[in-house]
N, C-alpha and C. Protein backbone atom coordinates (compact mmCIF):
# COMPACT_ATOMS: atom_id res chain seq x y z
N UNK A 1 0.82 -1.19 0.00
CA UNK A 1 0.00 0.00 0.00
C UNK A 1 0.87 1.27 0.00
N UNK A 2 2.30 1.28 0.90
CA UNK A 2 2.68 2.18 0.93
C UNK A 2 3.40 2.52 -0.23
N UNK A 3 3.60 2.14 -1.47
CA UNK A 3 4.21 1.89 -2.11
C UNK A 3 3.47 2.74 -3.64
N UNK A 4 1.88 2.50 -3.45
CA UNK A 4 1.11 3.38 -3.93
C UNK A 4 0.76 4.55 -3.53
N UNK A 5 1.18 4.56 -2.51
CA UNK A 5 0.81 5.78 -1.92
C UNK A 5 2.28 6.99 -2.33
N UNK A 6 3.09 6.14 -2.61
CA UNK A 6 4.72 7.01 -2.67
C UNK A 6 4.32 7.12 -4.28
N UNK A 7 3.86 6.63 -5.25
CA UNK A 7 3.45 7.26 -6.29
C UNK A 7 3.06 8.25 -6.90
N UNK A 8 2.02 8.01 -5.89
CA UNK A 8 0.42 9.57 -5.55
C UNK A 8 1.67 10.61 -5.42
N UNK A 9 1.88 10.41 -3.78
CA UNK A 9 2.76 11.72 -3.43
C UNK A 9 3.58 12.16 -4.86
N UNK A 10 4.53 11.15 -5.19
CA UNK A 10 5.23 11.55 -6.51
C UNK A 10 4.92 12.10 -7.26
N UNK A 11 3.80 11.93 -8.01
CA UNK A 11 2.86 12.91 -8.80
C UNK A 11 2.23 13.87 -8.74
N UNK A 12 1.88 14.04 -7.80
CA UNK A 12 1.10 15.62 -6.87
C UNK A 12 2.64 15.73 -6.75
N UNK A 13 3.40 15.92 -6.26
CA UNK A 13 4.52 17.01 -5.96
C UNK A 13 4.80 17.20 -7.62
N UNK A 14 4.64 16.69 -8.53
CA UNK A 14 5.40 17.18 -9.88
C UNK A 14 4.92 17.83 -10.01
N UNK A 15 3.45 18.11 -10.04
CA UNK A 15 1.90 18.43 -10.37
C UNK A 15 2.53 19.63 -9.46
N UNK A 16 2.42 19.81 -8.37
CA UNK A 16 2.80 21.07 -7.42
C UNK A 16 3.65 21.37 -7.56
N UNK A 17 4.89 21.28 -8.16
CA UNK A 17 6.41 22.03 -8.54
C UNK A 17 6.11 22.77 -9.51
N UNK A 18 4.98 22.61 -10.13
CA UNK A 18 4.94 23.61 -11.40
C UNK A 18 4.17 25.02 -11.80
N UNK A 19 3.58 24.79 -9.83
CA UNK A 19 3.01 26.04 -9.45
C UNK A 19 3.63 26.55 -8.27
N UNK A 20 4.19 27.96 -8.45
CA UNK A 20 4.12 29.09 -6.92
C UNK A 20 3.23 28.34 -5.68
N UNK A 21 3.92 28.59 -4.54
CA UNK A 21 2.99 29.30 -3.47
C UNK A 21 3.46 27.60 -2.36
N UNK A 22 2.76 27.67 -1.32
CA UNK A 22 3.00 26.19 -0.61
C UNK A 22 2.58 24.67 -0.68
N UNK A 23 3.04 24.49 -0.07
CA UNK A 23 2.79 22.85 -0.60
C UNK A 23 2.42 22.35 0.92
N UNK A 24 0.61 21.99 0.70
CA UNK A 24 0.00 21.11 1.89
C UNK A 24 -0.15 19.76 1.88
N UNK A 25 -0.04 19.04 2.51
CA UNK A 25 -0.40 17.65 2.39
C UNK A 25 -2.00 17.62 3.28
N UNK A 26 -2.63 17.00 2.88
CA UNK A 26 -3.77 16.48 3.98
C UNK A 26 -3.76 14.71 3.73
N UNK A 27 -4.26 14.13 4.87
CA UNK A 27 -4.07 12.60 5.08
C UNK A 27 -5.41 12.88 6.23
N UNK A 28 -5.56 11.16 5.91
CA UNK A 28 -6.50 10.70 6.72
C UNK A 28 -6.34 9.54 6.80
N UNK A 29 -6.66 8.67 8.51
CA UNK A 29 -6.67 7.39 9.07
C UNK A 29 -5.24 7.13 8.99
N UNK A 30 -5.09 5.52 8.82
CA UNK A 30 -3.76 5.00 8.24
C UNK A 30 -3.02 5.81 7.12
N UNK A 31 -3.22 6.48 5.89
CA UNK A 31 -2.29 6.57 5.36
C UNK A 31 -1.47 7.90 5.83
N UNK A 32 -1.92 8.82 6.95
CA UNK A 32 -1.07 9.78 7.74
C UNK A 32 0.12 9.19 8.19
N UNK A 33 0.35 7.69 8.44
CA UNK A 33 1.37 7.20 8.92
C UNK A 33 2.56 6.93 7.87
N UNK A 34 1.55 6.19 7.01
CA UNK A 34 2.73 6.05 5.90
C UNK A 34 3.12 7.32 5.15
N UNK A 35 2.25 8.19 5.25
CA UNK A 35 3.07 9.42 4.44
C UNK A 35 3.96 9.88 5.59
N UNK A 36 3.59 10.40 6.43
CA UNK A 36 5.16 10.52 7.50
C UNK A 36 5.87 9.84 7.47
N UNK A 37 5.83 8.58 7.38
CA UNK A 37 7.24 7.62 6.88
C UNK A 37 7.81 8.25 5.48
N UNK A 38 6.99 8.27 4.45
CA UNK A 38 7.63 8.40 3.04
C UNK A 38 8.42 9.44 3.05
N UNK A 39 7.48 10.77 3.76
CA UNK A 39 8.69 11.88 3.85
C UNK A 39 9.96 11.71 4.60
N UNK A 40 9.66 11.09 5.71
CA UNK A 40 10.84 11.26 6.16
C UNK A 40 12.40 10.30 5.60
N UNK A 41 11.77 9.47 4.96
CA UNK A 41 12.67 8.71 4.07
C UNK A 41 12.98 9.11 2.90
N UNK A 42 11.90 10.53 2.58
CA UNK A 42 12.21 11.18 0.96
C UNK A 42 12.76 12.00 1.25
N UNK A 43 13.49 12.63 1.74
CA UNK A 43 13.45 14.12 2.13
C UNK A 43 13.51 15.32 0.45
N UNK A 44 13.61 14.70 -0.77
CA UNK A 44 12.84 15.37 -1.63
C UNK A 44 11.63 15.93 -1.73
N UNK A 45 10.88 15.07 -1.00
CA UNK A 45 9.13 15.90 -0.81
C UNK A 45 8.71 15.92 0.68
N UNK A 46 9.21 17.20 0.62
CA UNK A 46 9.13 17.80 1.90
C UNK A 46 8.00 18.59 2.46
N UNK A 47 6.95 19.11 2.33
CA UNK A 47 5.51 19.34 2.27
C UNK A 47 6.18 21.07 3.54
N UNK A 48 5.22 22.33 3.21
CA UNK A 48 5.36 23.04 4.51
C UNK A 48 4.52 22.84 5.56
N UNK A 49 3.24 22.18 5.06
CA UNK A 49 2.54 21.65 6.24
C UNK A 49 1.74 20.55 6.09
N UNK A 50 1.33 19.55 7.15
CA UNK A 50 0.55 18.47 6.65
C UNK A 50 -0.43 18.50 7.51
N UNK A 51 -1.74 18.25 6.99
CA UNK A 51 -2.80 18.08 8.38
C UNK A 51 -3.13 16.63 7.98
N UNK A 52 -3.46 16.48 9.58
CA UNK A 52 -3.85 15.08 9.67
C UNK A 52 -5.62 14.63 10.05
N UNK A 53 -6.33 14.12 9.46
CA UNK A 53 -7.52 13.83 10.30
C UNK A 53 -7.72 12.78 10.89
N UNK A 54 -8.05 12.72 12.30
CA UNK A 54 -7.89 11.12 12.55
C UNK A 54 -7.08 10.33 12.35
N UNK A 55 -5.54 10.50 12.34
CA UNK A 55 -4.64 9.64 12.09
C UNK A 55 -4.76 8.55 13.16
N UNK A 56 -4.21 7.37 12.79
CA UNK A 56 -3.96 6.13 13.59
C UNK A 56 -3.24 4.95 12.90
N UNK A 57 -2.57 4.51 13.23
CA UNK A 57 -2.46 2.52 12.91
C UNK A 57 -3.28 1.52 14.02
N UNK A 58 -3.71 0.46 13.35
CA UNK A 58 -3.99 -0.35 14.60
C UNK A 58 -3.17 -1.36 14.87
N UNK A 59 -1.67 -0.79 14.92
CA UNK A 59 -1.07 -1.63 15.99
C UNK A 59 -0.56 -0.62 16.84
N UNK A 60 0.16 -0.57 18.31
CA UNK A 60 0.11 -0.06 19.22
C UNK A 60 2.31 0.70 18.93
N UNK A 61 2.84 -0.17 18.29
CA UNK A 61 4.21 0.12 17.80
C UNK A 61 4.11 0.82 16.76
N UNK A 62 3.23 0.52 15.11
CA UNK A 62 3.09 1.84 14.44
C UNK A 62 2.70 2.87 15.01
N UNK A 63 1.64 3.07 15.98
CA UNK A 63 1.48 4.17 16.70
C UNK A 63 2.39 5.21 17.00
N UNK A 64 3.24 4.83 17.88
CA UNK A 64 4.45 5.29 18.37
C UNK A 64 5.43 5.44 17.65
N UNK A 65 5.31 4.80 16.49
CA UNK A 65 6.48 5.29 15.24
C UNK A 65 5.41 6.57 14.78
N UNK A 66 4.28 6.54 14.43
CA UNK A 66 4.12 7.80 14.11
C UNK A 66 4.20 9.09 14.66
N UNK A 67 4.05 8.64 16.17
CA UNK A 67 4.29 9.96 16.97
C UNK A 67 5.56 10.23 16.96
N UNK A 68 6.82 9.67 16.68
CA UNK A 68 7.61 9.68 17.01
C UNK A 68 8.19 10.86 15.74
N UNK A 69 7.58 10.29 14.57
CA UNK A 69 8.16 10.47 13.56
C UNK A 69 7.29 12.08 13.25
N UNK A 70 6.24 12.32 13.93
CA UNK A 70 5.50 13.92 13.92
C UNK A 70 6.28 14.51 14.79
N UNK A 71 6.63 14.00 15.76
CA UNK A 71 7.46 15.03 16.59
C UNK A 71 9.16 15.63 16.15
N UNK A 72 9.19 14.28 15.19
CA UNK A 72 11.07 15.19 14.64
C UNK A 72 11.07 15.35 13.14
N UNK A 73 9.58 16.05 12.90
CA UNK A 73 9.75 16.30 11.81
C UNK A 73 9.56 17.89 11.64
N UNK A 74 10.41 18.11 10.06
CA UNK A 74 10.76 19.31 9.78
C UNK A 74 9.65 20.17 9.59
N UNK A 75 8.42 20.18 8.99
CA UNK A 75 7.13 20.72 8.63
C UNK A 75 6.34 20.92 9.83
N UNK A 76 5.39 21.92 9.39
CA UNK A 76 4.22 22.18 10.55
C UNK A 76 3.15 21.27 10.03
N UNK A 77 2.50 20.55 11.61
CA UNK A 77 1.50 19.46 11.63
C UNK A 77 0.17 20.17 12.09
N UNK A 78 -0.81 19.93 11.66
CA UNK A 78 -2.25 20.47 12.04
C UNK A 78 -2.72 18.55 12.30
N UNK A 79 -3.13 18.25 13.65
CA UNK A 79 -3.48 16.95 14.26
C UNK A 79 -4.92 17.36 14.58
N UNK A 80 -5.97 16.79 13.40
CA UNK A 80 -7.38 17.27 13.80
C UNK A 80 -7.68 15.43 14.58
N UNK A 81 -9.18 15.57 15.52
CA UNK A 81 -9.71 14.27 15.49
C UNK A 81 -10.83 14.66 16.27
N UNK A 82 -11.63 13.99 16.29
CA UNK A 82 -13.38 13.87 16.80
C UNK A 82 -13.59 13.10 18.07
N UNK A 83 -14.12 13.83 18.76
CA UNK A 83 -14.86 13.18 20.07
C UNK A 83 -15.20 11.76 19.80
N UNK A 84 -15.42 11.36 18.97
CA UNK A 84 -16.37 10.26 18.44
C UNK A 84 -15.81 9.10 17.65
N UNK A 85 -14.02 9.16 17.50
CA UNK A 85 -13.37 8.63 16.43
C UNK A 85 -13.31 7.09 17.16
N UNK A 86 -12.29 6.65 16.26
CA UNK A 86 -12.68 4.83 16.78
C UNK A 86 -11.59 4.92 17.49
N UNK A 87 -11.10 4.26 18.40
CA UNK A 87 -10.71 3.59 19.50
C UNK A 87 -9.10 3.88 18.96
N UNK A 88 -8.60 3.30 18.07
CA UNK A 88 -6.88 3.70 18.02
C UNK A 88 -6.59 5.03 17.57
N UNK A 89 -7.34 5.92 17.29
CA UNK A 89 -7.27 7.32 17.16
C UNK A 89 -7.12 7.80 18.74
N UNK A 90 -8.17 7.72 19.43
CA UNK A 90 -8.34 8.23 20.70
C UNK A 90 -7.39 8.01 21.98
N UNK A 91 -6.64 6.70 21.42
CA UNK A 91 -5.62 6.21 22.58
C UNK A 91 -4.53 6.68 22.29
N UNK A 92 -3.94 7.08 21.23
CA UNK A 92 -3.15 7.52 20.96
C UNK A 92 -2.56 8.96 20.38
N UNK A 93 -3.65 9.70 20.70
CA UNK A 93 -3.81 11.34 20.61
C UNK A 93 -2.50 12.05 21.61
N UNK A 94 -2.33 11.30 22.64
CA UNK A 94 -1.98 11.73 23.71
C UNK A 94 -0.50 11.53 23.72
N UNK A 95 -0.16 10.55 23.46
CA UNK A 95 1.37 10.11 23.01
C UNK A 95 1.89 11.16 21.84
N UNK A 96 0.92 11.26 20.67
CA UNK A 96 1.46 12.63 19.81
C UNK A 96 1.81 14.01 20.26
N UNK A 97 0.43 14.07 21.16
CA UNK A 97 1.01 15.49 22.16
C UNK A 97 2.18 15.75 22.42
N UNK A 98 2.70 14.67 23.72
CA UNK A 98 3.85 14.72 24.56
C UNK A 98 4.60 14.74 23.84
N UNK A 99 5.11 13.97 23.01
CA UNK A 99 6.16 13.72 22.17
C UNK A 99 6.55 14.96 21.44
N UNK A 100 5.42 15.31 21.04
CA UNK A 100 5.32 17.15 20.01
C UNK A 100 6.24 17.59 21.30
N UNK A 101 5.57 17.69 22.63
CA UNK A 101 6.31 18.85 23.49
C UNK A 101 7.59 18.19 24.04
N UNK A 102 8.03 17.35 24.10
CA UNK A 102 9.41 16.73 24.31
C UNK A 102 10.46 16.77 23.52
N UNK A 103 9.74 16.61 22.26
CA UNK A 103 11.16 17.72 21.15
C UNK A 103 10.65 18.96 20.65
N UNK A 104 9.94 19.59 21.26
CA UNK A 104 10.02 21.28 21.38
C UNK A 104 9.56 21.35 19.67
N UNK A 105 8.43 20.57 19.43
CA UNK A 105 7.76 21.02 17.93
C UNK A 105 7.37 22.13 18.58
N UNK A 106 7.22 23.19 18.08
CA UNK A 106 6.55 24.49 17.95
C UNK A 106 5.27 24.27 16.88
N UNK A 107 5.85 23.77 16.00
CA UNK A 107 4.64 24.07 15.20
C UNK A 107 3.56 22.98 14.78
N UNK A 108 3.27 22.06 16.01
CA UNK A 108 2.05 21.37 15.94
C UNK A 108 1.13 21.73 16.63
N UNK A 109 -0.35 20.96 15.76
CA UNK A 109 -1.13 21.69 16.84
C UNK A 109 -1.96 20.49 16.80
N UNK A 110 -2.82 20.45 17.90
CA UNK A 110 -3.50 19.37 17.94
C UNK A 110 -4.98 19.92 18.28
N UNK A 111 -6.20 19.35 17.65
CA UNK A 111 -7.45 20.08 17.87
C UNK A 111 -8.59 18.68 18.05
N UNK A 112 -9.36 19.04 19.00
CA UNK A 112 -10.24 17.97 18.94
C UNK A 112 -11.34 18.74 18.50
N UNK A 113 -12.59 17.91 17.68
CA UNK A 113 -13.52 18.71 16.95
C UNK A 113 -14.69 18.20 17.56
N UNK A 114 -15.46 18.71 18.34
CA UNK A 114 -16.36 18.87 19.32
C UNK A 114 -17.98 18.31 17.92
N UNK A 115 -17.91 18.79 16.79
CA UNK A 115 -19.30 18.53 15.78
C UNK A 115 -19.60 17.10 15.70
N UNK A 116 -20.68 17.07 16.04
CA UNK A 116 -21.71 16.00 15.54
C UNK A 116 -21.67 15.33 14.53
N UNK A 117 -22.55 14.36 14.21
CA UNK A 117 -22.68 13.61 13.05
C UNK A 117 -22.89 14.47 11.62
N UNK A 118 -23.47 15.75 11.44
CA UNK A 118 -23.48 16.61 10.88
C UNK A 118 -22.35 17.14 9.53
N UNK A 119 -22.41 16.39 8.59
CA UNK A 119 -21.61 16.78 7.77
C UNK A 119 -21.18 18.16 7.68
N UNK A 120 -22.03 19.08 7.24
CA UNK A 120 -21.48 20.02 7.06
C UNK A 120 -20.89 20.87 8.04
N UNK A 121 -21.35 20.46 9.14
CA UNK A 121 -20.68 21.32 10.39
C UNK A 121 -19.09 20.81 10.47
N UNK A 122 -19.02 19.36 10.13
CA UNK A 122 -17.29 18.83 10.15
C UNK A 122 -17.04 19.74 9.63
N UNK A 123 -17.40 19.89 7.85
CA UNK A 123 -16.75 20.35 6.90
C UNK A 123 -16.61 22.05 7.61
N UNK A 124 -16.87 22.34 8.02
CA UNK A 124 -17.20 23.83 7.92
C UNK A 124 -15.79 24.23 9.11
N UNK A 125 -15.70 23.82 10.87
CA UNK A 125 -14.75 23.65 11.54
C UNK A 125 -13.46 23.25 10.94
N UNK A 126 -13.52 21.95 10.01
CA UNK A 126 -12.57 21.37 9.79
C UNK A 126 -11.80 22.60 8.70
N UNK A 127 -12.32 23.60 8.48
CA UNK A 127 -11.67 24.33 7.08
C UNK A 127 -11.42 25.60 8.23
N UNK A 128 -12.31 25.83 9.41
CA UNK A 128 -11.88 26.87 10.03
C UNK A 128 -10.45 26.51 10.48
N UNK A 129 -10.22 25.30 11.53
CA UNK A 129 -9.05 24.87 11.75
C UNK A 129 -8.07 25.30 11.27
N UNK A 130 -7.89 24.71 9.44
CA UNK A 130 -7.00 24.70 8.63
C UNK A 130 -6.39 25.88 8.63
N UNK A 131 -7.42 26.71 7.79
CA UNK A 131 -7.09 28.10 8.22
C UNK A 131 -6.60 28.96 9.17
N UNK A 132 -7.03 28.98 10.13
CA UNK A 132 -6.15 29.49 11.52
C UNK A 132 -4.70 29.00 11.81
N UNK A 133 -4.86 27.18 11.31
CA UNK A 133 -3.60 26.92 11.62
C UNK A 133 -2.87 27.68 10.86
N UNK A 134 -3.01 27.40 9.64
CA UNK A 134 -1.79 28.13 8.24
C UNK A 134 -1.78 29.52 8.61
N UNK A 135 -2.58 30.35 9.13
CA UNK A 135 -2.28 31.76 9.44
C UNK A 135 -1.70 31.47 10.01
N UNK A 136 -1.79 30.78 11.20
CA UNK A 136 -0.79 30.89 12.96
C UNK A 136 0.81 30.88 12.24
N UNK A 137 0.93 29.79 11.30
CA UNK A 137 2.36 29.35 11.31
C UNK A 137 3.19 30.51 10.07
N UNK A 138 1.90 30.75 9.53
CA UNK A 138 2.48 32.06 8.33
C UNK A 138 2.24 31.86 7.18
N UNK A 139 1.73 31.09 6.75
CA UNK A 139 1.17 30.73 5.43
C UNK A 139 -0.19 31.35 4.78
């Protein structure tokens, strides 16, 4: 899987080298993990910021490689997730935190999203988020 996924990225960054301005990543569930792996093993595609929704693995060691690997990384992280998410999201929110503040990321942020089942209310927070974050960090 990860292997398709280093494709994608490959192609969207060509696709994005050929325009001005920054380069975001967004991810969701499992593949937030493997793209933090890919970058950090690419360091050619280097993203200025990535948001995450609900990231997780369900094993308890990818976990911790991903936190590990958000906390010493070079880019600013936007860490969204829901009151309501499944079970390896929620246990492991907390390990991303610490880790962020144990190597002195500055520029993560972590947000829990309080909306309901309500589509459009996700959609609507989830873009306020974004936004605030990318102002906060300067983008």
């Amino acid at each position: 899987m990860s292997t398709e996924i280093q494709r994608r990225l490959d192609a969207a960054w060509q696709l994005a080298a050929s325009s001005p301005g920054y380069y975001l990543v967004i991810c969701q569930g499992k593949s937030c993990a493997w793209i933090t792996e890919i970058i950090a093993q690419n360091r050619q595609f280097l993203p200025d910021a990535l948001i995450m929704l609900s990231a997780f693995m369900p094993q308890q060691n990818e976990n911790k490689k991903l936190a590990e690997s958000v906390a010493n990384s070079d880019y600013a992280i936007l860490d969204l997730y829901q009151y309501a998410d499944n079970s390896w999201v929620l246990a492991n929110v907390d390990m991303r935190k610490k880790l962020a503040r144990k190597y002195f990321k500055v520029d993560y942020r972590q947000r829990k999203l309080h909306v309901g089942t309500n589509y459009y209310g996700q959609q609507s927070r989830i873009l306020k988020e974004i936004y605030g974050f990318l102002s906060s960090v300067g983008m």
